[in-house]
C-alpha atoms as a PDB file:
ATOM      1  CA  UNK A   1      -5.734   2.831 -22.466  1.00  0.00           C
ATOM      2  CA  UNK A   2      -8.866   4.783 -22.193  1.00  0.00           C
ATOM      3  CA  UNK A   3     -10.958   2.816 -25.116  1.00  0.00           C
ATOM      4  CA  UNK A   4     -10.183  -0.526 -22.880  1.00  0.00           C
ATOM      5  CA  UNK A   5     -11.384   1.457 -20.102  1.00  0.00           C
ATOM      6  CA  UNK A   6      -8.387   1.053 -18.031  1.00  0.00           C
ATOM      7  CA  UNK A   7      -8.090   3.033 -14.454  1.00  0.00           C
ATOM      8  CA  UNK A   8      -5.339   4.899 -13.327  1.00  0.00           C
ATOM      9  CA  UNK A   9      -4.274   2.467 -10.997  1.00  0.00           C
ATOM     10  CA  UNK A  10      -3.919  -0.297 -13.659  1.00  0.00           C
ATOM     11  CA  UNK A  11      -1.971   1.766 -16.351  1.00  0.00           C
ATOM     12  CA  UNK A  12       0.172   2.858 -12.983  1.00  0.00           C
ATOM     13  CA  UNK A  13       0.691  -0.801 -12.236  1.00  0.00           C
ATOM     14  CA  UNK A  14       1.043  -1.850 -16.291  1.00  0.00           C
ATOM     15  CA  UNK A  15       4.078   1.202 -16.224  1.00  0.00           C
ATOM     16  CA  UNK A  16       5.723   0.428 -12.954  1.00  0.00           C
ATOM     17  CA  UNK A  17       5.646  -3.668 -13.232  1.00  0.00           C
ATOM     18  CA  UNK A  18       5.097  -4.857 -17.244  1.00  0.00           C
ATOM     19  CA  UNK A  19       7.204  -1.858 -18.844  1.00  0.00           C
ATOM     20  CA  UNK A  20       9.758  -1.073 -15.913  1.00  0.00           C
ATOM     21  CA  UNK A  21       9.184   2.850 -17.253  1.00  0.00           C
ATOM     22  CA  UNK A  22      11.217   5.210 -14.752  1.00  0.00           C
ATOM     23  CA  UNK A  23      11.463   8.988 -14.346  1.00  0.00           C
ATOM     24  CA  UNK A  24      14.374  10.574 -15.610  1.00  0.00           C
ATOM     25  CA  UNK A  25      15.941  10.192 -12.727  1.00  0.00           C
ATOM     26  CA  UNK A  26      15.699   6.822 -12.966  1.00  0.00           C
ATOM     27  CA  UNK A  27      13.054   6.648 -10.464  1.00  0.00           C
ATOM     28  CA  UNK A  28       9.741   4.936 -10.263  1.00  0.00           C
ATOM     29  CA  UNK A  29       6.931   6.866 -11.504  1.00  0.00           C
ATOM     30  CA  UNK A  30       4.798   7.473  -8.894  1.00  0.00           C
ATOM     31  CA  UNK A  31       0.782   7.286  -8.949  1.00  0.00           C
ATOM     32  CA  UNK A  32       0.393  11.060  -7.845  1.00  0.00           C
ATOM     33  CA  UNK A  33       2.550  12.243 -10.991  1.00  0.00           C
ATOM     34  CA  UNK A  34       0.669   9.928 -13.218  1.00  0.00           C
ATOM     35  CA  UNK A  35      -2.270  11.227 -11.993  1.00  0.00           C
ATOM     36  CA  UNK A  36      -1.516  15.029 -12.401  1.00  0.00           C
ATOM     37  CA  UNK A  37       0.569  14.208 -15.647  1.00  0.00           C
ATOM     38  CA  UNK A  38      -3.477  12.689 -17.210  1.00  0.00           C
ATOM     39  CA  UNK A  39      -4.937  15.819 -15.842  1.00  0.00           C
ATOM     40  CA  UNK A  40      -2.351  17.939 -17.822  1.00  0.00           C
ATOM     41  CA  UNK A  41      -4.209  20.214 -20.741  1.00  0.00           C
ATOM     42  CA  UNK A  42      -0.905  21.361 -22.245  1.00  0.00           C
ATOM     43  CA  UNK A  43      -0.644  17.452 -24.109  1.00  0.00           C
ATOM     44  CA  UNK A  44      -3.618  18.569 -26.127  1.00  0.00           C
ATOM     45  CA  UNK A  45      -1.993  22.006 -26.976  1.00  0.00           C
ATOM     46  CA  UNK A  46      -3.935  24.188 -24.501  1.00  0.00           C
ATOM     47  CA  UNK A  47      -2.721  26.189 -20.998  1.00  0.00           C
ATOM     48  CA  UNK A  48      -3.537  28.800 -18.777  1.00  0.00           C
ATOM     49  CA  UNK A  49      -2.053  31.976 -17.775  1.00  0.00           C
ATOM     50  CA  UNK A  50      -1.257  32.627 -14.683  1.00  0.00           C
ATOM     51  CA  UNK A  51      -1.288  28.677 -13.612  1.00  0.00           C
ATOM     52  CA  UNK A  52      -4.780  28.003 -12.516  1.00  0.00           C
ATOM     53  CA  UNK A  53      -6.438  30.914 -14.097  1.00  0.00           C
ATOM     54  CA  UNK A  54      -9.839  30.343 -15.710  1.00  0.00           C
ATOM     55  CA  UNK A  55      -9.150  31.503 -19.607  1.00  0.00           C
ATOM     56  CA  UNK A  56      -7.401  28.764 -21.261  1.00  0.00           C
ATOM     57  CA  UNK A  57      -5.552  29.761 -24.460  1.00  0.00           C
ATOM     58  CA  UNK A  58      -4.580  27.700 -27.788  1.00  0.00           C
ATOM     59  CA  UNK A  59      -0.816  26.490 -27.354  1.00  0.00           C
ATOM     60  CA  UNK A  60       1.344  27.396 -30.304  1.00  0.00           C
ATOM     61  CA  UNK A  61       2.839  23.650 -30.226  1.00  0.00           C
ATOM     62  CA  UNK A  62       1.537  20.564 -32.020  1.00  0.00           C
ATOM     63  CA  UNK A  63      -0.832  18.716 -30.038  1.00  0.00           C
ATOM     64  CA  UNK A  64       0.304  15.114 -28.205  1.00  0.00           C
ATOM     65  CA  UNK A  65      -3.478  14.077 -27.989  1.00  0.00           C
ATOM     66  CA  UNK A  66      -7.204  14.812 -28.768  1.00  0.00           C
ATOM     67  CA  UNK A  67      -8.866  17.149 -26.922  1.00  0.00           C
ATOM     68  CA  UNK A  68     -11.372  14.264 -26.952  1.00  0.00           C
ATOM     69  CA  UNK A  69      -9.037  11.491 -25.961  1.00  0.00           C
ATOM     70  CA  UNK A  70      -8.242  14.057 -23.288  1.00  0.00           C
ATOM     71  CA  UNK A  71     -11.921  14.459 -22.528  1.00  0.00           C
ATOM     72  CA  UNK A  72     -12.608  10.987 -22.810  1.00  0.00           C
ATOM     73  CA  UNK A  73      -9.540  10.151 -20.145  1.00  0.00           C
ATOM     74  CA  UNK A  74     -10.972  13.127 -17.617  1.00  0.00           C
ATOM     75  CA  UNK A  75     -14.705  10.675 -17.786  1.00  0.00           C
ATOM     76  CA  UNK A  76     -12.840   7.420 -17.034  1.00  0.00           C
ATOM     77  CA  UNK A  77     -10.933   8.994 -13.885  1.00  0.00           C
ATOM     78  CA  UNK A  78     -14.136  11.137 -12.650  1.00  0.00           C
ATOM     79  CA  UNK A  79     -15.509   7.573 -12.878  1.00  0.00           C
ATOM     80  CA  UNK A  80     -13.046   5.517 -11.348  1.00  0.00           C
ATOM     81  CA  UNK A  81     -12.606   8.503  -8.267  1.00  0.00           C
ATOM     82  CA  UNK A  82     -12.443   6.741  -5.168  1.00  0.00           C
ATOM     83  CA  UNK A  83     -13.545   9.021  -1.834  1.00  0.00           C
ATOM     84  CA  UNK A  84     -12.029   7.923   1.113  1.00  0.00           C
ATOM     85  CA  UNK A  85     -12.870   8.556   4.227  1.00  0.00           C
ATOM     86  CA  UNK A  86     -10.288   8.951   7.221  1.00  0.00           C
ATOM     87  CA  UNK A  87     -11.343   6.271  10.151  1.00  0.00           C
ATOM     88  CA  UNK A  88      -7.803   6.860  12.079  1.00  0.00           C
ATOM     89  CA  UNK A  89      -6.216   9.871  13.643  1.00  0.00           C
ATOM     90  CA  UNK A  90      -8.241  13.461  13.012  1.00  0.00           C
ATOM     91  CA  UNK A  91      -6.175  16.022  11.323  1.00  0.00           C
ATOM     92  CA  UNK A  92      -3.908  18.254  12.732  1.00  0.00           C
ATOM     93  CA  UNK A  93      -6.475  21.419  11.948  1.00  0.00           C
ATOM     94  CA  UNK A  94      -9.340  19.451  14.121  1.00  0.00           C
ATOM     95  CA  UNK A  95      -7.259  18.456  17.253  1.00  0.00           C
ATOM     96  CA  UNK A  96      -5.666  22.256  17.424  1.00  0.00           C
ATOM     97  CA  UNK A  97      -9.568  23.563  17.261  1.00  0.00           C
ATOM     98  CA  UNK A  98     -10.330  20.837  19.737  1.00  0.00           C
ATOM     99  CA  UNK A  99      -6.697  22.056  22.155  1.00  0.00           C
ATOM    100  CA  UNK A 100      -7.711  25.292  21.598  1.00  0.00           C
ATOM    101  CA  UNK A 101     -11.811  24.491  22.932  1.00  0.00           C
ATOM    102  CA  UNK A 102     -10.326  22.716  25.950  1.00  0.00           C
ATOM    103  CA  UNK A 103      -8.052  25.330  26.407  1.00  0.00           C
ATOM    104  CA  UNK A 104     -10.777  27.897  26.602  1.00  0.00           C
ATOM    105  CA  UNK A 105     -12.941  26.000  29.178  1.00  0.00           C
ATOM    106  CA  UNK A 106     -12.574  27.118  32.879  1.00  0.00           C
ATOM    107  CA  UNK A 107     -10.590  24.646  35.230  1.00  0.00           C
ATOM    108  CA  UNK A 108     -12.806  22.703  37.400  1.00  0.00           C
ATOM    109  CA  UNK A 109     -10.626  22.272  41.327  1.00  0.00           C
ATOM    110  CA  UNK A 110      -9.566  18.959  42.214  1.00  0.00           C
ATOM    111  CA  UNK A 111      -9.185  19.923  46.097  1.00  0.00           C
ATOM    112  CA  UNK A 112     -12.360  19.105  48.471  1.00  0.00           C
END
C-alpha cells in the first residue's frame, strides 16, 4: 500500500468494505487503531523502554517490515495529515477559563 501511495483513509476503507477484516473481537477495525497500529515501531523489530522514552532498542524478534517500508509509510501519512480546525463549540478548557474570567469580574447593579 505505500508504493501505490495509498492514504490511511483508503487502506481503512479497502479493510473495512473490500476485505470485511474485523478485530478479534469480531469488531470493525477502527481508523484510530489503524492509525496507531502504522505508527507502531515494534513491526520493524524496534521499541522503547519505558513506553515513550527516547532510546529505542533492537527487538530480539524477527522483523514484520523494513525499517524503510516503515519509514517510507511514516512520509505518506506526514503527507496525507489533515489539520482541522474546530469551527463549533470551544473546548471545555476555554469556556472554564472564560466562567472563571466572568466569574472574577465585579457585578455591575441592576437597581436605579
Amino acid at each position: 500500500m505505500a508504493y501505490e501511495k495509498w492514504s490511511g483513509r483508503r487502506i481503512h476503507h479497502w479493510l473495512k468494505f473490500e476485505l470485511n477484516f474485523q478485530t478479534r473481537g469480531n469488531k470493525n477495525l477502527s481508523a484510530g487503531n489503524l492509525f496507531r497500529t502504522l505508527q507502531n515501531h515494534i513491526y520493524y523489530a524496534h521499541s522503547s523502554t519505558p513506553r515513550r522514552a527516547v532510546n529505542w532498542y533492537q527487538g530480539k524478534h524477527e522483523p514484520i517490515i523494513t525499517k524503510e517500508l516503515f519509514d517510507k509509510v511514516q512520509e505518506q501519512m506526514k503527507r496525507d495529515n489533515i489539520v482541522r480546525q474546530s469551527t463549533s463549540s470551544p473546548s471545555p478548557s476555554s469556556w472554564y477559563a472564560d466562567t472563571a474570567t466572568r466569574a472574577s469580574q465585579p457585578r455591575r447593579s441592576t437597581s436605579n
